[in-house]
N, C-alpha and C. Protein backbone atom coordinates (compact mmCIF):
# COMPACT_ATOMS: atom_id res chain seq x y z
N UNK A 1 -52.88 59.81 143.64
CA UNK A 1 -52.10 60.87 143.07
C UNK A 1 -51.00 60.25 142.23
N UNK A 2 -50.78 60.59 141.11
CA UNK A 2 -49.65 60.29 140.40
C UNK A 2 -48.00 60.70 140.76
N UNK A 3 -47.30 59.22 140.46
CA UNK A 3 -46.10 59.81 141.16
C UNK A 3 -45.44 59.92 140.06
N UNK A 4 -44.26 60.91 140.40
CA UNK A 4 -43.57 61.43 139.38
C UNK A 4 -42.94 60.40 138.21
N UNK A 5 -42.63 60.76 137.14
CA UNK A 5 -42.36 59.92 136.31
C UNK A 5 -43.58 58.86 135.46
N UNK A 6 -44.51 58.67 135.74
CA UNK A 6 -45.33 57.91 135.40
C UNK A 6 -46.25 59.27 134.68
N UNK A 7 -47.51 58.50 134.02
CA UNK A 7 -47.96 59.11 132.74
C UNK A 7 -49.23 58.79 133.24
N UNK A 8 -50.37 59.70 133.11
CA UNK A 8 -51.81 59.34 133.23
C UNK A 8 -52.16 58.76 133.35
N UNK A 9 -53.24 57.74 133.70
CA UNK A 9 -53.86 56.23 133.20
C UNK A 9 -54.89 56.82 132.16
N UNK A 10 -55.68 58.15 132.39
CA UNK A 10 -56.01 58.70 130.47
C UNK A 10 -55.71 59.22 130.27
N UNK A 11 -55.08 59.02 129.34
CA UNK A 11 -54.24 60.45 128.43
C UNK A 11 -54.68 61.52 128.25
N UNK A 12 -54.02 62.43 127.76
CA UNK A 12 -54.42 63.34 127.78
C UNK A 12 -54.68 64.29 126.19
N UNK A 13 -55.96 64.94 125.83
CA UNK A 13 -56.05 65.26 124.22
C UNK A 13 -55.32 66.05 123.90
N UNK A 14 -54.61 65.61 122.59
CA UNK A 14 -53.81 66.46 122.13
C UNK A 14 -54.23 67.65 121.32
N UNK A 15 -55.55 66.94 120.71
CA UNK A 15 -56.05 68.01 120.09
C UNK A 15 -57.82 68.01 120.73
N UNK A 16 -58.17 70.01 121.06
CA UNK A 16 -58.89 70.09 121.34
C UNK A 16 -60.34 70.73 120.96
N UNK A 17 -61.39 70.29 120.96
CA UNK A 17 -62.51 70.86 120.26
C UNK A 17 -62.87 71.85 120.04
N UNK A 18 -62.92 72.55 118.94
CA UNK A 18 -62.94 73.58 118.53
C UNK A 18 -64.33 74.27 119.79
N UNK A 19 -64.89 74.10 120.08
CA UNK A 19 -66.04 74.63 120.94
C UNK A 19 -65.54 75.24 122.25
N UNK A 20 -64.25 74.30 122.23
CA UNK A 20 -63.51 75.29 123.55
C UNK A 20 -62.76 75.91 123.16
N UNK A 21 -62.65 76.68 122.36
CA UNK A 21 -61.54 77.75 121.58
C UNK A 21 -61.65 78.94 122.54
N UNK A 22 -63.06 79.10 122.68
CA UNK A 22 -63.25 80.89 123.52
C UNK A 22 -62.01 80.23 124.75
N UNK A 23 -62.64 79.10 125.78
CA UNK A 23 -61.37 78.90 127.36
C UNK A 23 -60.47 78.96 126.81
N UNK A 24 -59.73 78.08 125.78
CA UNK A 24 -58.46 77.64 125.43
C UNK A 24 -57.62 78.86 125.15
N UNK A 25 -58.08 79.76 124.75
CA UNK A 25 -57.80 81.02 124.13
C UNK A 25 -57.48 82.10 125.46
N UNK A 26 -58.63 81.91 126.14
CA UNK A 26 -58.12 83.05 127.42
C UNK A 26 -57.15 81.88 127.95
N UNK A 27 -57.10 80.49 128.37
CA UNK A 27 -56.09 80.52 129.55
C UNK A 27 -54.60 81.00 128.79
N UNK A 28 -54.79 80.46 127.18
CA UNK A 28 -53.11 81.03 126.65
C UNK A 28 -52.74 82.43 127.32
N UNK A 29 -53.67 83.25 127.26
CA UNK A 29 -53.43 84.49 127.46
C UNK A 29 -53.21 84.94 128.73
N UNK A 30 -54.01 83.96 129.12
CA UNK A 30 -53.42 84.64 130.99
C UNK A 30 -52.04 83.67 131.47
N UNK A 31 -52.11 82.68 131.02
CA UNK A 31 -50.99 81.16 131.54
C UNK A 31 -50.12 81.19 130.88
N UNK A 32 -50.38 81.62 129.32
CA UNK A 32 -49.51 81.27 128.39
C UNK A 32 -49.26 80.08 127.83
N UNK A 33 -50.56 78.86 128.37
CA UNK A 33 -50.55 77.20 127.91
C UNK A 33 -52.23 77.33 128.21
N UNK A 34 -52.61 76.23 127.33
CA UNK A 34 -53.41 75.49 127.86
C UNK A 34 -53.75 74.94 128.90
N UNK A 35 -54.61 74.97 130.39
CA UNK A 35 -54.40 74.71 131.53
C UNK A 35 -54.67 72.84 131.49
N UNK A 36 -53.81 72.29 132.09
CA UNK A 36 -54.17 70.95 132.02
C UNK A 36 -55.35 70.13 132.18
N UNK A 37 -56.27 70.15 133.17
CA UNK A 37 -57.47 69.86 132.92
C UNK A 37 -58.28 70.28 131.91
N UNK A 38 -57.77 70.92 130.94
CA UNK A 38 -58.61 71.21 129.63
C UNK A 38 -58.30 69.97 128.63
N UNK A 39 -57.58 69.40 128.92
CA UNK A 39 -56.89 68.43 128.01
C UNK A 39 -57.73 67.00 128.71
N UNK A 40 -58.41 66.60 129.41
CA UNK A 40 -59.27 66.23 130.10
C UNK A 40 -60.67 66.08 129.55
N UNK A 41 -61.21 67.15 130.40
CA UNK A 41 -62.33 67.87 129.60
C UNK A 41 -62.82 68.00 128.57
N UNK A 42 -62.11 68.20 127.53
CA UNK A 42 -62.17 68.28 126.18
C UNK A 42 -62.79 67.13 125.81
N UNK A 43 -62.52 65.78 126.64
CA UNK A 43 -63.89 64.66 125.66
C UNK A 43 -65.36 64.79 125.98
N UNK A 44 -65.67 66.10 127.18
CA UNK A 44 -66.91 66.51 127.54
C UNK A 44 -67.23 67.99 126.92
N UNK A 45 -67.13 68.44 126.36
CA UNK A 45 -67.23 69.68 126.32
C UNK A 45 -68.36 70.70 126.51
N UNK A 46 -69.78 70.14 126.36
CA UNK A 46 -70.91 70.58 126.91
C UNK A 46 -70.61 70.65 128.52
N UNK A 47 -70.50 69.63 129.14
CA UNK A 47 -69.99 69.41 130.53
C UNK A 47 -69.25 70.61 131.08
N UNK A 48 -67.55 70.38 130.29
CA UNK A 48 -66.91 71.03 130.60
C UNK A 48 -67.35 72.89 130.72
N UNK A 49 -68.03 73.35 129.57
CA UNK A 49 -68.78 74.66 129.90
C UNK A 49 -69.42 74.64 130.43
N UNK A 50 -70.44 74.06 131.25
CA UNK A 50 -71.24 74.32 132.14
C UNK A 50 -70.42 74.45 133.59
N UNK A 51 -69.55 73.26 133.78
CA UNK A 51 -68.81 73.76 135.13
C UNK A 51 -67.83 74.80 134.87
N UNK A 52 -67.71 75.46 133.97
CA UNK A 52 -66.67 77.20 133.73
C UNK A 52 -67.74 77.43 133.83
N UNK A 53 -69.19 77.86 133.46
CA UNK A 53 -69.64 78.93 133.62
C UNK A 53 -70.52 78.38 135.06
N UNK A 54 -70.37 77.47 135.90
CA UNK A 54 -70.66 77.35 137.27
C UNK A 54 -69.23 77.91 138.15
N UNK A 55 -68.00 77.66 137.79
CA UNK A 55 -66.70 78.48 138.56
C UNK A 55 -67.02 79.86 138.60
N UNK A 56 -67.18 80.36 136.96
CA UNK A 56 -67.00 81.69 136.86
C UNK A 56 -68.23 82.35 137.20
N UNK A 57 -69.36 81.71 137.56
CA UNK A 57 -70.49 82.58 138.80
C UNK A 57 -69.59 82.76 139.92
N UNK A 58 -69.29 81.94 140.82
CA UNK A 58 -69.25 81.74 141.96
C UNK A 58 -67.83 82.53 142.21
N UNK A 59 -66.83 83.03 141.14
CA UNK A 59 -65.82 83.69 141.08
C UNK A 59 -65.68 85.56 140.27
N UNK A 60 -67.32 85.66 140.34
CA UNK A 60 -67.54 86.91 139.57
C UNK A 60 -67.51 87.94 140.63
N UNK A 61 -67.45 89.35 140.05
CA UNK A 61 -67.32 90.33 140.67
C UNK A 61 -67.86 90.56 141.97
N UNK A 62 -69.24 90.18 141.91
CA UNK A 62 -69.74 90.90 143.09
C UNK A 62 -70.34 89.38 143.84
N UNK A 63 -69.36 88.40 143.82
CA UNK A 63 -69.61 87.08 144.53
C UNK A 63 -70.18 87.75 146.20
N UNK A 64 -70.68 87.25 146.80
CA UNK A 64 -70.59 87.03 148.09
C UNK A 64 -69.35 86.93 149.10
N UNK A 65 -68.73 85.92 148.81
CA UNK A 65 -67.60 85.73 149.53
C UNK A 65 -66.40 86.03 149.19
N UNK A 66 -65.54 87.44 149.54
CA UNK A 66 -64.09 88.09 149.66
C UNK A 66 -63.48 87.17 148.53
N UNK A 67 -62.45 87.31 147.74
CA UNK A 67 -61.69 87.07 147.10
C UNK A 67 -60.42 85.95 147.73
N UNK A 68 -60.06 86.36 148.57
CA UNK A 68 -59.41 86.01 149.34
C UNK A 68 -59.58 84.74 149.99
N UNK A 69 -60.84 84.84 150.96
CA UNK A 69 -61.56 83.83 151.65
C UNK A 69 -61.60 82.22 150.23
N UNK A 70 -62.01 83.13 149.45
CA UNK A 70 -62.56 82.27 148.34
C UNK A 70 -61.26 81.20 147.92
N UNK A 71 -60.73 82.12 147.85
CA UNK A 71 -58.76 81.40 147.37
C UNK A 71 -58.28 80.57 148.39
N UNK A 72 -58.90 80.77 149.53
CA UNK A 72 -58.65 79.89 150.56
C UNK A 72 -58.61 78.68 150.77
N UNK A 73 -60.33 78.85 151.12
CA UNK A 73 -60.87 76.94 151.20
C UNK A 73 -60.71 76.44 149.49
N UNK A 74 -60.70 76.94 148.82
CA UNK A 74 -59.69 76.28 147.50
C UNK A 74 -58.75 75.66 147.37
N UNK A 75 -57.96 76.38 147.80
CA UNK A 75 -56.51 75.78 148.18
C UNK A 75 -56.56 75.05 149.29
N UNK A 76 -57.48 74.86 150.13
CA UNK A 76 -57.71 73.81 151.32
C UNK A 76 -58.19 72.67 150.89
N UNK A 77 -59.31 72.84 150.03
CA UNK A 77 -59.72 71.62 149.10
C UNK A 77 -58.70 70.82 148.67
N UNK A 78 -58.63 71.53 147.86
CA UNK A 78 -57.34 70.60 146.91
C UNK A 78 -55.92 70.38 147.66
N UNK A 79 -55.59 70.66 148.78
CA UNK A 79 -54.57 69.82 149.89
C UNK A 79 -55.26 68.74 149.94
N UNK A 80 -57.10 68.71 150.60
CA UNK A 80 -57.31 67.54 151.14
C UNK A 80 -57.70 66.17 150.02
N UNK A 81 -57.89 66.97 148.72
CA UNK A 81 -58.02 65.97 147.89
C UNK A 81 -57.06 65.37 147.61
N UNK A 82 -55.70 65.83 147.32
CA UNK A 82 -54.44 65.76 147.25
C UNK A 82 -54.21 66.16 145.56
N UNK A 83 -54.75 67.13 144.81
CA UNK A 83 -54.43 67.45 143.30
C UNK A 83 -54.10 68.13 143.31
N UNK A 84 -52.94 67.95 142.56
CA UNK A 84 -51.92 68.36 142.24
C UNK A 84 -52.08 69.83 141.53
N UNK A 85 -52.77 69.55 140.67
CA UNK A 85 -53.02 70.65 139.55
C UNK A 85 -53.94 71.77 140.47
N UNK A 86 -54.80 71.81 141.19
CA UNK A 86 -55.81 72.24 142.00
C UNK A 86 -54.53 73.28 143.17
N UNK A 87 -53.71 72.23 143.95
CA UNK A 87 -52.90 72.90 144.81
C UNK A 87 -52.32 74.22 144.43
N UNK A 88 -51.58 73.80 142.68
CA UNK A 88 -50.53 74.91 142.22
C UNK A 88 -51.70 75.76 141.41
N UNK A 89 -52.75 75.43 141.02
CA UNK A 89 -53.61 76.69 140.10
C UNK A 89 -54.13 77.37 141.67
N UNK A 90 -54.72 76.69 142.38
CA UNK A 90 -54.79 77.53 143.74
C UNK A 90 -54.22 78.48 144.68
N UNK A 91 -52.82 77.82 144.47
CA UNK A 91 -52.04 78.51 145.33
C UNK A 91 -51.71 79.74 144.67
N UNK A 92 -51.62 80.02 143.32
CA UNK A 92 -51.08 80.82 142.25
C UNK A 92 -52.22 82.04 142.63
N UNK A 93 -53.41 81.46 142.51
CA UNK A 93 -54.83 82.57 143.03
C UNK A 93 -54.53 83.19 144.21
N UNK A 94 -54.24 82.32 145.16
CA UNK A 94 -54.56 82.67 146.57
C UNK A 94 -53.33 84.31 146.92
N UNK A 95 -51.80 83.91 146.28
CA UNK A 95 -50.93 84.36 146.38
C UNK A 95 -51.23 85.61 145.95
N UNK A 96 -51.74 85.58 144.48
CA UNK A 96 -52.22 87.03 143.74
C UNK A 96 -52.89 87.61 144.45
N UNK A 97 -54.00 86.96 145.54
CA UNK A 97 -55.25 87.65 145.38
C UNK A 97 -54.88 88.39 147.13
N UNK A 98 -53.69 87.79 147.82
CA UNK A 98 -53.11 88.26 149.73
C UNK A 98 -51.92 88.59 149.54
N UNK A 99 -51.35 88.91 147.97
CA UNK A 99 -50.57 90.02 147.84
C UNK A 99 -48.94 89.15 148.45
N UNK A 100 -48.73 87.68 148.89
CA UNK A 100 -47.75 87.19 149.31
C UNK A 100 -47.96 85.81 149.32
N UNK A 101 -46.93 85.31 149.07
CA UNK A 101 -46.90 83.64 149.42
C UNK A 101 -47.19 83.38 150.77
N UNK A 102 -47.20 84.32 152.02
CA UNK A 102 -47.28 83.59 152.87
C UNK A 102 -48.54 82.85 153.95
N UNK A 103 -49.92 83.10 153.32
CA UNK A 103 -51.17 82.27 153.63
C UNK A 103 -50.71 81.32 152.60
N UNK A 104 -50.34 81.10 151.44
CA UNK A 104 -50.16 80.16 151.00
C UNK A 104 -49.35 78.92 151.74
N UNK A 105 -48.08 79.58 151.81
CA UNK A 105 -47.32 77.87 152.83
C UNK A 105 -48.11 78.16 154.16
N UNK A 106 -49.22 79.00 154.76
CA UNK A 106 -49.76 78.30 156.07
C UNK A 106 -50.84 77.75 156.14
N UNK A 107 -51.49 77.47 154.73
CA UNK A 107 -53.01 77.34 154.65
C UNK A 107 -52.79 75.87 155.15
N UNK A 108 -51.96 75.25 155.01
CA UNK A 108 -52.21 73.58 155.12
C UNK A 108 -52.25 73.77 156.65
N UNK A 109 -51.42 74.45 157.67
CA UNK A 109 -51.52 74.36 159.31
C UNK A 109 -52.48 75.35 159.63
N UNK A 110 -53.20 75.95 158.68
CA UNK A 110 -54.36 77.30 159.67
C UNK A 110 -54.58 76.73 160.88
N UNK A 111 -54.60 76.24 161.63
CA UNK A 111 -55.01 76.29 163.06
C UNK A 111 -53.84 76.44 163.93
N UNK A 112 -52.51 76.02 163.48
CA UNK A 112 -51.47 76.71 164.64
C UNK A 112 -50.92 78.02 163.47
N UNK A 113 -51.43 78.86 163.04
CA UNK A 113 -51.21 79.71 162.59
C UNK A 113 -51.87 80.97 162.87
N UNK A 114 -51.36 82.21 162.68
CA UNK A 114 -52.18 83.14 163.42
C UNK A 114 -52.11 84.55 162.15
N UNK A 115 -51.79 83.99 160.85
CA UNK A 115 -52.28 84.95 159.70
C UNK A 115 -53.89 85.43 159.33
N UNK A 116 -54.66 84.06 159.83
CA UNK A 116 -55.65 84.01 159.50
C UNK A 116 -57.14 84.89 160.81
N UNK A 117 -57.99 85.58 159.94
CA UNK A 117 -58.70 86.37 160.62
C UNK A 117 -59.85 85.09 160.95
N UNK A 118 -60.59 85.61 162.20
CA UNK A 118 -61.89 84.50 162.40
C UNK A 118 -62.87 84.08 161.65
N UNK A 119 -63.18 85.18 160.81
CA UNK A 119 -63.99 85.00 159.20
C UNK A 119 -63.51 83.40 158.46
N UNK A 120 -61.62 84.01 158.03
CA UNK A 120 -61.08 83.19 157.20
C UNK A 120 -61.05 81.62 157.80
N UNK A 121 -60.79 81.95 159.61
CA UNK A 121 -60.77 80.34 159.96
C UNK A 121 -61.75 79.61 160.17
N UNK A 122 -63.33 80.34 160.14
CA UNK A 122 -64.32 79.58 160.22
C UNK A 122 -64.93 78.98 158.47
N UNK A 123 -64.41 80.23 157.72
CA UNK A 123 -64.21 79.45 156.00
C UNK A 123 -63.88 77.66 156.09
N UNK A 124 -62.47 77.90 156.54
CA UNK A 124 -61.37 76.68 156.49
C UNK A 124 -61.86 75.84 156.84
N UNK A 125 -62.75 75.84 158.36
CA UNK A 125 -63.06 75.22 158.94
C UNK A 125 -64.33 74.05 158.20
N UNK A 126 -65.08 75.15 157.70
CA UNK A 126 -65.85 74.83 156.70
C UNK A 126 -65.29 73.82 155.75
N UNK A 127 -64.36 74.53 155.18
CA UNK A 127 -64.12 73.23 153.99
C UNK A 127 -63.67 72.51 154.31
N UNK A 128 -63.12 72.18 155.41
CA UNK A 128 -62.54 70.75 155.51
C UNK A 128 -63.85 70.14 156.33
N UNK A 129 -64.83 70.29 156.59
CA UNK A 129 -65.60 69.90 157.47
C UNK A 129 -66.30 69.18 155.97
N UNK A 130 -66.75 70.09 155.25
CA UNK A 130 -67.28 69.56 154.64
C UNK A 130 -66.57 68.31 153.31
N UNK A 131 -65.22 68.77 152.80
CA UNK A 131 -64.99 67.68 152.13
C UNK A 131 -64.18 66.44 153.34
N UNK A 132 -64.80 66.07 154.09
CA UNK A 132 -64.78 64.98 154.73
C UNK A 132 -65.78 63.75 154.54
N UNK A 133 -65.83 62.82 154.32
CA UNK A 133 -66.39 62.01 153.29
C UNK A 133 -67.14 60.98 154.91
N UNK A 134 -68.33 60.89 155.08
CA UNK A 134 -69.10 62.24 154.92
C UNK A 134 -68.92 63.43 155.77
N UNK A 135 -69.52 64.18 154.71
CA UNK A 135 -69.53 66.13 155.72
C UNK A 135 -69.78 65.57 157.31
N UNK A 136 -68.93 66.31 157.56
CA UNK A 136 -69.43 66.80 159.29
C UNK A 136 -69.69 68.03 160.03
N UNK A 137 -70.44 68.65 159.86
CA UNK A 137 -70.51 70.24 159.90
C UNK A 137 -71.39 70.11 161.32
N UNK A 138 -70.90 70.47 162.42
CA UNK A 138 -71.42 70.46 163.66
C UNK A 138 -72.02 71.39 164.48
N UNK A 139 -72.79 71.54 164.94
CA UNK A 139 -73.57 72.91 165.03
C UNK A 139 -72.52 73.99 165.95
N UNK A 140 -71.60 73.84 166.11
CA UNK A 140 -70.45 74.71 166.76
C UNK A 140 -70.42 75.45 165.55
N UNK A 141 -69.94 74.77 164.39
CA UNK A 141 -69.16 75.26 162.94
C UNK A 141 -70.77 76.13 162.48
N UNK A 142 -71.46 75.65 162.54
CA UNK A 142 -73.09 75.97 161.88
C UNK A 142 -73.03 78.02 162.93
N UNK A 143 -73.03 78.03 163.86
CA UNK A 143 -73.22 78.89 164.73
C UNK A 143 -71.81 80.00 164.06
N UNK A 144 -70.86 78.84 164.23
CA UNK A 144 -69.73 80.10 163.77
C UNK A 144 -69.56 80.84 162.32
N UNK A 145 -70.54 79.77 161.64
CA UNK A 145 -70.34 80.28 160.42
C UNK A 145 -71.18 81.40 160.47
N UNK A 146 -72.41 81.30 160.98
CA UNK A 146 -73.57 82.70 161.08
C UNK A 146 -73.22 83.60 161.40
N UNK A 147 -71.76 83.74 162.63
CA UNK A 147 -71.15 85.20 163.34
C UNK A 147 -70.67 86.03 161.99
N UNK A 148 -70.37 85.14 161.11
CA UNK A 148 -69.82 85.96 159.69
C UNK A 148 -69.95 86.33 158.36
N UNK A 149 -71.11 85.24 158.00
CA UNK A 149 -72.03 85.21 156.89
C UNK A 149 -73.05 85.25 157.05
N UNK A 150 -73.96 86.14 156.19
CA UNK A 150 -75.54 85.27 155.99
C UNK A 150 -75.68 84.34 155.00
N UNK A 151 -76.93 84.31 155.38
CA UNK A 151 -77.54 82.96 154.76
C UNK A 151 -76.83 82.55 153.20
N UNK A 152 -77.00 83.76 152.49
CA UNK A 152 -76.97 83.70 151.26
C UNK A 152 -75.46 83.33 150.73
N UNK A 153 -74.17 83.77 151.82
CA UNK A 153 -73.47 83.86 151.42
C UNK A 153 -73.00 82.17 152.36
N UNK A 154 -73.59 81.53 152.84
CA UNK A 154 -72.86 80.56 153.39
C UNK A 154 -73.65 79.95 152.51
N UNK A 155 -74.90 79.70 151.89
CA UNK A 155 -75.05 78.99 150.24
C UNK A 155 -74.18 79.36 149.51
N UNK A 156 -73.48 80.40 149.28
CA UNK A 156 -72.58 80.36 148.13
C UNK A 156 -71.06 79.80 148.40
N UNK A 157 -71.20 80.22 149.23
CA UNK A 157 -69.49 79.20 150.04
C UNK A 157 -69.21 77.96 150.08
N UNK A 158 -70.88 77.05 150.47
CA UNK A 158 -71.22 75.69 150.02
C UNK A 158 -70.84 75.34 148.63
N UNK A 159 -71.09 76.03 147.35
CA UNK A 159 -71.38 75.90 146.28
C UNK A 159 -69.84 76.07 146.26
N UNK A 160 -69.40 77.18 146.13
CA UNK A 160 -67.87 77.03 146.03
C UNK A 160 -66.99 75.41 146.52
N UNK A 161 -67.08 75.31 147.98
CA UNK A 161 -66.17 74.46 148.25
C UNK A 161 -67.07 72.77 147.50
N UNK A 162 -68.26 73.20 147.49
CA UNK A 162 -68.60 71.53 146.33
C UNK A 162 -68.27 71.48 145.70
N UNK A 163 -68.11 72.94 144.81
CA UNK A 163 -67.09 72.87 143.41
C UNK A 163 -65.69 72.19 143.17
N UNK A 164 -65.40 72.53 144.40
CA UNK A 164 -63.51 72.79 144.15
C UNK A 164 -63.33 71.19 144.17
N UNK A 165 -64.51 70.54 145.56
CA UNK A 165 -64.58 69.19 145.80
C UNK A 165 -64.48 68.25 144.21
N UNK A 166 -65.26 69.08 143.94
CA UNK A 166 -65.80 68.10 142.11
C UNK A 166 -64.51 68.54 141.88
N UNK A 167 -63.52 69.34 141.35
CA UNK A 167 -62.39 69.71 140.28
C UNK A 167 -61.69 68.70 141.04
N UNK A 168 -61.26 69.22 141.91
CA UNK A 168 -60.11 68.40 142.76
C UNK A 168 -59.99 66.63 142.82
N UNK A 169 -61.70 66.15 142.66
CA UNK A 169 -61.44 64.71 142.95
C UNK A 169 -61.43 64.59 141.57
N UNK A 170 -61.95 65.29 140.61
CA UNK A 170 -61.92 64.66 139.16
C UNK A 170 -60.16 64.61 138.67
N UNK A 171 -59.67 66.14 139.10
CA UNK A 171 -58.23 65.69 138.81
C UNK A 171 -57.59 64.90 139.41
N UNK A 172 -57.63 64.86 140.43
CA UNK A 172 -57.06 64.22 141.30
C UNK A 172 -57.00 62.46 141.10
N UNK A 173 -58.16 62.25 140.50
CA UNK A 173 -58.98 60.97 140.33
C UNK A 173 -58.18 60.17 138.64
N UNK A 174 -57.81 61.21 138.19
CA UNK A 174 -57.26 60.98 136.57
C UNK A 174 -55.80 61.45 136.47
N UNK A 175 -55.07 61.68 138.04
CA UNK A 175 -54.14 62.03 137.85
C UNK A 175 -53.19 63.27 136.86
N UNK A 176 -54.05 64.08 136.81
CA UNK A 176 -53.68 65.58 136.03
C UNK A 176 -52.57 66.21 136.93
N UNK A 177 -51.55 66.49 136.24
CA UNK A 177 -50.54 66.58 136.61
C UNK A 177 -50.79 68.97 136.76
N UNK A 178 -49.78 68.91 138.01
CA UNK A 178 -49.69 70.51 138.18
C UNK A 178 -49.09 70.88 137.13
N UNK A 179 -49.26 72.40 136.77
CA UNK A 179 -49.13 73.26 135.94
C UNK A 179 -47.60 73.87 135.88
N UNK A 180 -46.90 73.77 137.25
CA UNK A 180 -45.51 74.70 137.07
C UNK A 180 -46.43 76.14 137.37
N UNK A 181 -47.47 76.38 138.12
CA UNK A 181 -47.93 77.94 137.87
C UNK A 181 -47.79 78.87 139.32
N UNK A 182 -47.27 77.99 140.02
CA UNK A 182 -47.04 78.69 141.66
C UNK A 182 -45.99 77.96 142.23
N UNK A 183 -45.01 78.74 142.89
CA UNK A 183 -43.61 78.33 143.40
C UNK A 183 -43.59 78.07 144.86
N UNK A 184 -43.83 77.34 145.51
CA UNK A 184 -44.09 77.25 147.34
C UNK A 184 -42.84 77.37 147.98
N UNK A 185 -41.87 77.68 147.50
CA UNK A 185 -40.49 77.70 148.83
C UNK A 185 -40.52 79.14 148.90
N UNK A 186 -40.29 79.09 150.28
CA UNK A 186 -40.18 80.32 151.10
C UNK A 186 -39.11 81.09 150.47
N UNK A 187 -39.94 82.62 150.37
CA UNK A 187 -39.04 83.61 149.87
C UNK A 187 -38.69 83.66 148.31
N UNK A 188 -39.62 82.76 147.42
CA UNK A 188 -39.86 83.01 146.44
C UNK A 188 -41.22 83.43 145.66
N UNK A 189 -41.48 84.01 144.66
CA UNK A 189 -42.72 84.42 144.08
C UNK A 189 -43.64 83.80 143.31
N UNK A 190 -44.60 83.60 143.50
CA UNK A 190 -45.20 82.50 142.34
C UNK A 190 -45.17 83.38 140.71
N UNK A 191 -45.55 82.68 139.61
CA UNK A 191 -45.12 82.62 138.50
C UNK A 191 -46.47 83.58 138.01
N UNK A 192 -46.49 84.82 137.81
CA UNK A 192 -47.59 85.57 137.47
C UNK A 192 -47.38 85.97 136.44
């Protein structure tokens, strides 16, 4: 993880390929910047659209897995990866999507916490099981996950938290710095 004061080890593009104009264009509009891993990305850009339009399946309307849930092991991911950018674009989701900051400052302790429903803690459980290098998903977790999903939707939950796995270690990995897009001290609002 990059510590403060210090600068990428790759820089970051200043100018970006016209092919990502459609993303570049919505995040202005929703962020009001360019989101930092676009500045990244941008030397892939075939790449880079294929994993937006692999997020934005797995984040569409009639996903499988709650909105919520989803914002979850996201923001669990990217604690355990430690990215930066992942934590605060996460936390910013998670906050919007449970109406309060406060699953946000407990997602890192869900287990001495008691916000979370059995659904959400067998999610959690999930993602950290699985971005553990290697997965350890134990047939306790396998059983608990079935009390709450089917099949279809614990493939898509997989797919999600592999995702977040890939964003998180790639930023994380190139040192992409957070956004400023979610505020974590208690009793304040994230930046919507």
């Amino acid at each position: 993880m990059m510590t403060k004061n210090s600068s990428p080890w790759i820089a970051p593009l200043t100018s970006l390929p016209a092919s990502l104009r459609p993303i570049t264009s919505m995040q202005e509009k929703h962020f009001g910047a360019v989101l930092n891993p676009t500045r990244w990305w941008g030397r892939l850009p075939y790449l880079f659209w294929l994993v937006a339009l692999f997020v934005g399946f797995l984040e569409r309307r009639r996903a499988k897995i709650d909105p919520v849930v989803r914002s979850l092991v996201m923001t669990r991911v990217s604690q355990q990866c430690c990215c930066d950018f992942c934590i605060d674009a996460n936390s910013l989701r998670l906050a919007e999507r449970s109406g309060s900051m406060d699953k946000v400052l407990a997602v890192a302790n869900w287990r001495e916490e008691t916000l979370f429903s059995a659904k959400e803690q067998a999610a959690l459980a999930y993602a950290e099981a699985m971005t553990a290098t290697p997965p350890q998903i134990s047939d306790a977790l396998k059983d608990e996950l079935k009390t709450h999903f089917d099949d279809k939707a614990i493939t898509e939950l997989t797919a999600l938290i592999a995702f977040q796995n890939l964003s998180a270690r790639f930023n994380s990995a190139l040192d992409i710095p957070a956004q400023g897009l979610c505020v974590s001290e208690p009793g304040k609002k994230p930046n919507v």
